[in-house]
Protein backbone atom coordinates (compact mmCIF):
# COMPACT_ATOMS: atom_id res chain seq x y z
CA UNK A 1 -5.52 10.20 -7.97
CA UNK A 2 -2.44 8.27 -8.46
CA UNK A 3 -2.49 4.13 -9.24
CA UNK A 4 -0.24 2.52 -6.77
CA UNK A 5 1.18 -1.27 -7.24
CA UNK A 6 2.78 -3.04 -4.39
CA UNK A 7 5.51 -5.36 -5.48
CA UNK A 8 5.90 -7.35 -1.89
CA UNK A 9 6.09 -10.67 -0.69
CA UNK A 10 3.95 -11.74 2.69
CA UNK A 11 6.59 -12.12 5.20
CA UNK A 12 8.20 -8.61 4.36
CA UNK A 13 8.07 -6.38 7.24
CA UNK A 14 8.90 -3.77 4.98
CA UNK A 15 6.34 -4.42 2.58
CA UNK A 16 3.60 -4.77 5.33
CA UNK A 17 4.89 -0.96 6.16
CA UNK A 18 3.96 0.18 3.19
CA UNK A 19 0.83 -1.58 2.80
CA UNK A 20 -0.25 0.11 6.21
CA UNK A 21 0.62 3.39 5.07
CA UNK A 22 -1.64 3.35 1.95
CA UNK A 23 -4.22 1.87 3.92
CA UNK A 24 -4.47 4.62 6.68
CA UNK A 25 -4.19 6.85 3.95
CA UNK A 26 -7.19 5.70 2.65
CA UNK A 27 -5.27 5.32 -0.63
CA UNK A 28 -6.04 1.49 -3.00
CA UNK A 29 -3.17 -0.61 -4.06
CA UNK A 30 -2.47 -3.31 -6.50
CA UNK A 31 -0.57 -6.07 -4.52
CA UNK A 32 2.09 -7.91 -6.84
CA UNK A 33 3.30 -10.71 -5.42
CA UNK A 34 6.66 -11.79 -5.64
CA UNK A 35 8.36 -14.87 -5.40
CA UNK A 36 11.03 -13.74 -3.00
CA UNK A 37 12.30 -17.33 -1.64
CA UNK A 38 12.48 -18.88 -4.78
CA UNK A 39 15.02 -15.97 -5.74
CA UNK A 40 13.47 -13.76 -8.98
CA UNK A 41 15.20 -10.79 -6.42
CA UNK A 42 18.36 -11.58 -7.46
CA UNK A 43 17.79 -12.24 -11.26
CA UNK A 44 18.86 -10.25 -13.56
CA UNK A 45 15.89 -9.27 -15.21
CA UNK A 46 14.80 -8.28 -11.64
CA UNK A 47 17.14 -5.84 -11.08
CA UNK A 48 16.98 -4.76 -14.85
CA UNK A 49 13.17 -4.51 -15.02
CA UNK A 50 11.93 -3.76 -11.41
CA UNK A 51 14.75 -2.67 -8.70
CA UNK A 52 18.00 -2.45 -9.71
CA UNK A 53 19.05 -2.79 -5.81
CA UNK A 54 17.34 -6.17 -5.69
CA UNK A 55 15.46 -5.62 -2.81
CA UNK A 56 11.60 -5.36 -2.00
CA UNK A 57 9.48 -3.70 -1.63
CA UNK A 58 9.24 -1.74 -5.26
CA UNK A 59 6.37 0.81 -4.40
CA UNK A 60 5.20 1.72 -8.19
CA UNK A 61 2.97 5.10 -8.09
CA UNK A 62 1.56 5.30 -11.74
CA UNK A 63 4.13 3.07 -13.02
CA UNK A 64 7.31 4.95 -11.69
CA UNK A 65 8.98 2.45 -9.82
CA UNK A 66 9.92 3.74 -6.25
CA UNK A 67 12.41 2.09 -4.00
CA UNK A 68 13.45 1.84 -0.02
CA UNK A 69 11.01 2.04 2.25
CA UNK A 70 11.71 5.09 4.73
CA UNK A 71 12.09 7.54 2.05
CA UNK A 72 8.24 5.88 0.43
CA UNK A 73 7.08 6.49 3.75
CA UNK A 74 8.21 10.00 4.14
CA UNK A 75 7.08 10.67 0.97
CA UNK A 76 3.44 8.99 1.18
CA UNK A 77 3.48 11.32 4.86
CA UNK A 78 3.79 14.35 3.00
CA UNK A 79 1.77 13.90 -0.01
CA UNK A 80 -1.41 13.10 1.71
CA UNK A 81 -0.36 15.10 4.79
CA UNK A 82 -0.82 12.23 7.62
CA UNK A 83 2.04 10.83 9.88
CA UNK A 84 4.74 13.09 8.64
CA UNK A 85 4.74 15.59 11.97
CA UNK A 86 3.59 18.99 12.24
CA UNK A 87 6.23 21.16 13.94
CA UNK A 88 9.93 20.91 13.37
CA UNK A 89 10.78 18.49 16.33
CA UNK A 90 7.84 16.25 15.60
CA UNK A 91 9.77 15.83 12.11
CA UNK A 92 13.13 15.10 13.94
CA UNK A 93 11.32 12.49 16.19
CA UNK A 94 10.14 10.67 13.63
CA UNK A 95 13.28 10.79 11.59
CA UNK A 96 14.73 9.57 14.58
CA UNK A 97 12.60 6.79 14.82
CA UNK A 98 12.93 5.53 11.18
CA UNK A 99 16.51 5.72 11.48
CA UNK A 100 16.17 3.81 14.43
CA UNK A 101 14.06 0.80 12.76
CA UNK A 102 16.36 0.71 9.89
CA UNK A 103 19.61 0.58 12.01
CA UNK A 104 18.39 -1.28 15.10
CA UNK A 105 15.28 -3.57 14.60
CA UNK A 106 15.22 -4.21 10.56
CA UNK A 107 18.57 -4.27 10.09
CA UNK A 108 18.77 -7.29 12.70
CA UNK A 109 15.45 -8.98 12.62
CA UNK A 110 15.19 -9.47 9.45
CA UNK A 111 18.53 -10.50 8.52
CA UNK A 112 18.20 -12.55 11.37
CA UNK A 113 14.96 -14.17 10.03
CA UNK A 114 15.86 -14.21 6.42
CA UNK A 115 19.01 -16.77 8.05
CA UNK A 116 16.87 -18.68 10.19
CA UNK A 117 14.07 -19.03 7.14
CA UNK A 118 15.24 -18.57 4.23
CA UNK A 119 17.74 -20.54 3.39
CA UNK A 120 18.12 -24.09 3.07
CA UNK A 121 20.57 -24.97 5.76
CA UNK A 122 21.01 -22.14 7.94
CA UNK A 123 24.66 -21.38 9.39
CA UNK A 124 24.20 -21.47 12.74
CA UNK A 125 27.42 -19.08 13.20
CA UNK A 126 25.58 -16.68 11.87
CA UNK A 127 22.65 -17.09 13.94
CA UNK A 128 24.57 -17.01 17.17
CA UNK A 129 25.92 -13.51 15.39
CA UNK A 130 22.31 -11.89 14.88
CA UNK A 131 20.03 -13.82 17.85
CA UNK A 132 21.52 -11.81 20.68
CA UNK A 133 21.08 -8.85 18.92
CA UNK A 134 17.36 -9.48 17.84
CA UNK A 135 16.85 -10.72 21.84
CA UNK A 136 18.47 -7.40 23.16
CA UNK A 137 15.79 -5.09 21.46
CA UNK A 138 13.63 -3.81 24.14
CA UNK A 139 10.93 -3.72 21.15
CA UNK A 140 8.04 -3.60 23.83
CA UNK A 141 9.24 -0.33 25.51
CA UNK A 142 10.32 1.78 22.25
CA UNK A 143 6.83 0.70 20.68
CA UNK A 144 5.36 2.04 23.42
CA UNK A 145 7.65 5.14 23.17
CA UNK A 146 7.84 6.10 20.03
CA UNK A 147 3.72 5.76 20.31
CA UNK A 148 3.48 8.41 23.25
CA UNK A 149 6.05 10.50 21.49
CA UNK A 150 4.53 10.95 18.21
CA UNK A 151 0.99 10.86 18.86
CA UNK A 152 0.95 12.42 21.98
CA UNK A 153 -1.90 15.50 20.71
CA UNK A 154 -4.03 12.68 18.77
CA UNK A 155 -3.12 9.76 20.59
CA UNK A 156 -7.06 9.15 20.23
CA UNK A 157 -7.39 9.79 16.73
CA UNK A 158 -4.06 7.77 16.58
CA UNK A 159 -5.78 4.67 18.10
CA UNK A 160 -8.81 4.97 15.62
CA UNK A 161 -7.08 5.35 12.43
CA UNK A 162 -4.17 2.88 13.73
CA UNK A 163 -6.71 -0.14 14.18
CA UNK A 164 -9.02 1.15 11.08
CA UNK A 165 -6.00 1.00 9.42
CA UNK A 166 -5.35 -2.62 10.47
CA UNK A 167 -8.71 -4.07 9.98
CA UNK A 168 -9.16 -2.52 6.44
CA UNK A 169 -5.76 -4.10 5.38
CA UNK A 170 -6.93 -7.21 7.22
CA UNK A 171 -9.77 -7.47 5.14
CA UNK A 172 -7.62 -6.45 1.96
CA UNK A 173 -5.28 -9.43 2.81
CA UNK A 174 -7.86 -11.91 3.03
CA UNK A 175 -9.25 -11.05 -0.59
CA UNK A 176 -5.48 -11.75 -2.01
């Protein structure tokens, strides 16, 4: 059984991905919080010691430190067999998808947020540049799609282990 420790910081969306996966895989983690805002990402020692890309989240699976989040994810699919598709175009679908969220929703919202959030005076240039672009994603509708697409066999199972998965990491959240 293999030790898993979470390097994340709350407001992640990324790290809340991962923390969901292990979840509705049933699977424990160790959450290690980081102190993102007040910048030990971009130290040195950071990328040195933990992630030499400077990013989170750092996935560590019995102390090998793992990096990125899509490939964790496919990785975590196949390993305990759960979310990663059965047939060939189930696997392109959700390739598709991640692809997707790292191109069209991350790669915006989150830049987007990390401006408007993170720093101390945000450049409102740059806002202008990423707010349309958050505003145009039709978030609602691809959800929804992506949902129907990928569960569309288990789409009751789907349900059950989806909000299973979300109360159990609920509960784990409140005990940090």
């Amino acid at each position: 059984m293999p030790t898993y420790r979470l390097h994340y910081f709350p407001e992640s969306g990324n790290s809340y991905k991962l923390a969901l996966m292990l979840t509705l895989c049933g699977e424990r983690f160790e959450p290690v919080w980081t102190d993102f805002a007040g910048g030990v990402t971009r130290t040195p020692e950071w990328r040195r010691d933990v992630n030499e890309m400077g990013e989170i989240p750092v996935l560590e699976v019995d102390g090998e430190r793992r990096t990125q989040t899509a490939p964790i994810l496919l990785q975590l699919a196949k390993q305990y067999g759960r979310f990663g598709g059965e047939t060939e175009q189930e696997q392109f679908e959700l390739l598709r998808w991640l692809f997707w969220d790292n191109h069209k929703l991350t790669g915006y919202m989150a830049t987007y947020r990390y401006y408007r959030a993170f720093t101390p005076t945000p450049d409102q240039h740059v806002l202008k540049h990423f707010q349309p672009a958050a505003r145009r994603l039709p978030v609602d509708s691809r959800s929804a799609h992506a949902e129907q697409r990928l569960c569309h066999r288990r789409t009751a199972d789907h349900r059950r282990y989806f909000h299973d998965g979300l109360s159990a990491l609920s509960r784990r959240r409140n005990r940090i």
